[in-house]
C-alpha atoms as a PDB file:
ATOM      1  CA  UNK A   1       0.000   0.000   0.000  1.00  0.00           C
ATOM      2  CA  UNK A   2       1.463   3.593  -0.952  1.00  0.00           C
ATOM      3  CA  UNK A   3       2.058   6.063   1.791  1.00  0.00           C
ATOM      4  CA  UNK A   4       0.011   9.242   2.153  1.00  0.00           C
ATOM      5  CA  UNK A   5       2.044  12.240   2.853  1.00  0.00           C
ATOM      6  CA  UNK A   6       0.939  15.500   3.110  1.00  0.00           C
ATOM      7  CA  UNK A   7       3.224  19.035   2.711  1.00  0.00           C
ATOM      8  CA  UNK A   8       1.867  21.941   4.266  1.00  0.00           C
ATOM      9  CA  UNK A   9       4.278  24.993   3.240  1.00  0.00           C
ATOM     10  CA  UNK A  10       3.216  28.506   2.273  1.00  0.00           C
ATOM     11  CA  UNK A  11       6.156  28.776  -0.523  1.00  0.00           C
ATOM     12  CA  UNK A  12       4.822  27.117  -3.825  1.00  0.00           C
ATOM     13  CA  UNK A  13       8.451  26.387  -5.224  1.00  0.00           C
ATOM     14  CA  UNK A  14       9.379  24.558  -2.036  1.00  0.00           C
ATOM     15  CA  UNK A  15       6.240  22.515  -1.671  1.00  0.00           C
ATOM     16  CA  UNK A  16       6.399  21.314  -5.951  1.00  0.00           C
ATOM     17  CA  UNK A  17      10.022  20.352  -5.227  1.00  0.00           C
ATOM     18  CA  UNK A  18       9.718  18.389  -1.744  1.00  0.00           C
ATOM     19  CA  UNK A  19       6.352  17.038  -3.798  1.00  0.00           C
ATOM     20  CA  UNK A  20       8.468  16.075  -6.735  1.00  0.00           C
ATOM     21  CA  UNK A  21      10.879  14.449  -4.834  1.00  0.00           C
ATOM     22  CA  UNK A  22       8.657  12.198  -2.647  1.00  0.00           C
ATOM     23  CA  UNK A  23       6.313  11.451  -5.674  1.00  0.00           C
ATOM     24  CA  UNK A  24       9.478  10.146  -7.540  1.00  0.00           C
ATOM     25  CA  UNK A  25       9.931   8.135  -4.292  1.00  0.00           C
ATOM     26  CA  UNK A  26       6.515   6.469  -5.225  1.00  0.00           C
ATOM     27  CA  UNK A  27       4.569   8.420  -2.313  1.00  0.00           C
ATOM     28  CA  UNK A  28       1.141   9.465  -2.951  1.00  0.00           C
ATOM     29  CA  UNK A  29       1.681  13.515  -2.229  1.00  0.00           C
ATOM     30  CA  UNK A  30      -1.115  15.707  -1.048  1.00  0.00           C
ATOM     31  CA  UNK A  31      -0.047  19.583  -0.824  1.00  0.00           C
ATOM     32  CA  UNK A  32      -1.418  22.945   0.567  1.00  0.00           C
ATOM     33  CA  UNK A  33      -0.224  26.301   1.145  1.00  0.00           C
ATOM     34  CA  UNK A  34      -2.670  27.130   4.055  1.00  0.00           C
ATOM     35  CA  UNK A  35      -1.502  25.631   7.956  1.00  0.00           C
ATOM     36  CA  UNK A  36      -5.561  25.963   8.692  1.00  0.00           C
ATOM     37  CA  UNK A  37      -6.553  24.141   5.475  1.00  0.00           C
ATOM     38  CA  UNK A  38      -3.930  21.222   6.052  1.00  0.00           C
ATOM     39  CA  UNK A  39      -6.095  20.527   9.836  1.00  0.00           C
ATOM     40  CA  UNK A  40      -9.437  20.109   7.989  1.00  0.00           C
ATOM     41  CA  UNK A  41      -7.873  18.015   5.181  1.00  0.00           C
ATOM     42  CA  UNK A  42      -6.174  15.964   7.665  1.00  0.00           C
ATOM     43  CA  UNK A  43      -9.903  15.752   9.553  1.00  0.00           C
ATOM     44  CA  UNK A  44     -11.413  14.378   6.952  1.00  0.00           C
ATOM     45  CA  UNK A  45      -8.374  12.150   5.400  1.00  0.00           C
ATOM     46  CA  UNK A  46      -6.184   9.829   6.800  1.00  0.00           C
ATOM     47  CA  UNK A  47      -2.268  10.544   6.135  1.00  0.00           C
ATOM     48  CA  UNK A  48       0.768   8.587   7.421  1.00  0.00           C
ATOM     49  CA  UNK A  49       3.286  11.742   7.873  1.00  0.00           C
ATOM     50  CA  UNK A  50       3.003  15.376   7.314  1.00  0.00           C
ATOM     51  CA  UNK A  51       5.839  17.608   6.514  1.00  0.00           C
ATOM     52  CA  UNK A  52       5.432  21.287   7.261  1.00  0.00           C
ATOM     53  CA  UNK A  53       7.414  24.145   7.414  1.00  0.00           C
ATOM     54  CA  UNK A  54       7.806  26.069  10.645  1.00  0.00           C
ATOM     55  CA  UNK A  55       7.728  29.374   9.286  1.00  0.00           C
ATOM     56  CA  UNK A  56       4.133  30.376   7.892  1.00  0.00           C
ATOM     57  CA  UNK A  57       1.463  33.669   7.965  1.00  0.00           C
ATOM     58  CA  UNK A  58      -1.552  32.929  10.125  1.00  0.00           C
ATOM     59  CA  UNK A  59      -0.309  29.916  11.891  1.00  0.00           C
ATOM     60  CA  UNK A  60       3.133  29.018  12.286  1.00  0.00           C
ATOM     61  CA  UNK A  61       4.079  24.651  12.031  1.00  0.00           C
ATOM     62  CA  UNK A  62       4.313  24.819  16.019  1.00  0.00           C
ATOM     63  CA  UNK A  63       1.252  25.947  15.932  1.00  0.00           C
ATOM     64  CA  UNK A  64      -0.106  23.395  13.822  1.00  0.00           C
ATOM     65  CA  UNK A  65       2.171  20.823  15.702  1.00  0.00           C
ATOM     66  CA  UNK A  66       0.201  21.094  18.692  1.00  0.00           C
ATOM     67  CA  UNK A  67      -3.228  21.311  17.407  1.00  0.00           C
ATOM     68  CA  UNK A  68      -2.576  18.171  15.816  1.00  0.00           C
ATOM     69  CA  UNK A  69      -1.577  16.506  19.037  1.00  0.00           C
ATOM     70  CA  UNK A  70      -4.312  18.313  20.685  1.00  0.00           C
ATOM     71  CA  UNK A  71      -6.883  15.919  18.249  1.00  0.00           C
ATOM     72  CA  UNK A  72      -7.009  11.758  19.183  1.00  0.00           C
ATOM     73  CA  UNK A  73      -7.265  10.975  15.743  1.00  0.00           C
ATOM     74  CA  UNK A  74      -3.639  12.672  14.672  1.00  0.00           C
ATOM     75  CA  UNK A  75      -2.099  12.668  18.148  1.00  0.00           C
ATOM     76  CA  UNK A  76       0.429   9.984  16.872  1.00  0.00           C
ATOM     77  CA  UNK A  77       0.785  10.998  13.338  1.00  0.00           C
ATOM     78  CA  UNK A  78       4.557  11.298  12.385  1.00  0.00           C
ATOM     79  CA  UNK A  79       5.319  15.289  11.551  1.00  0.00           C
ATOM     80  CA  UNK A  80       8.563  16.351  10.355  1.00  0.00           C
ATOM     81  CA  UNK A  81       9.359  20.114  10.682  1.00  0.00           C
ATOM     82  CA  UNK A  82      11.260  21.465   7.540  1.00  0.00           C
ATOM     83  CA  UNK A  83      13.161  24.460   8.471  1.00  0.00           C
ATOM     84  CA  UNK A  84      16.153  26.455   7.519  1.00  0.00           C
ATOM     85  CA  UNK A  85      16.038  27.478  11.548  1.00  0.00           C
ATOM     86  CA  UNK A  86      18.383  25.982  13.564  1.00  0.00           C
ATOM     87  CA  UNK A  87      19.502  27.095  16.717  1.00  0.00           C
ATOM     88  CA  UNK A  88      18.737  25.361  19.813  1.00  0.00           C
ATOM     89  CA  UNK A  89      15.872  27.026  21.086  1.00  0.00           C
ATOM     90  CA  UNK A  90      13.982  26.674  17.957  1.00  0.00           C
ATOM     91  CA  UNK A  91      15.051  22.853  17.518  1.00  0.00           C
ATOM     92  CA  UNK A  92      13.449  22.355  21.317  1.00  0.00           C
ATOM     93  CA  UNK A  93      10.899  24.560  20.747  1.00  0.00           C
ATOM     94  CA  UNK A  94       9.447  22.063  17.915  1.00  0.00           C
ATOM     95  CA  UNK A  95      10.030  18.631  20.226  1.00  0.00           C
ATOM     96  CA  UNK A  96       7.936  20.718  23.076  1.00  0.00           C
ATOM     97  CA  UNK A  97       5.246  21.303  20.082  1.00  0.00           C
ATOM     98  CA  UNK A  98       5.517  17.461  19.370  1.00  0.00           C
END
């Protein structure tokens, strides 16, 4: 059975090219720009990871980190934080988010 992924990253170029790559990968690749559009697709769809950045308008990926963990039917859903941040704060400040 082929994994669902979904990207969640407000930069078009970044989420064709991590799309791209997993699809190559032979992942089935759902995308959105939107942090608040990625929770009600994931309410109504099931997903085995999401990728998202950390950086976004409206809602930033901690953000969305938590609400995620917040909701039984995603609380152990794999996320993966892409980010070009990396100091150590922000690196703990995403495990704390989950």
């Amino acid at each position: 059975m082929t994994k669902q992924i979904l990207v969640i990253d407000d930069d078009p170029v970044s989420l064709k090219l991590v799309s791209s790559i997993l699809t190559a990968q032979g992942y089935r690749v759902s995308t959105v720009q939107e942090p608040k559009v990625g929770l009600s697709i994931q309410a109504h769809k099931t997903f085995d990871l999401v990728l998202m950045d950390v950086l976004m308008p409206e809602m930033d990926g901690y953000e969305l980190c938590v609400r995620l963990r917040r909701d039984p039917r995603t609380a152990e859903l794999p996320i993966i934080l892409l980010t070009a941040l990396d100091t150590l704060e922000q690196k703990m400040q995403g495990f704390t988010a989950g």
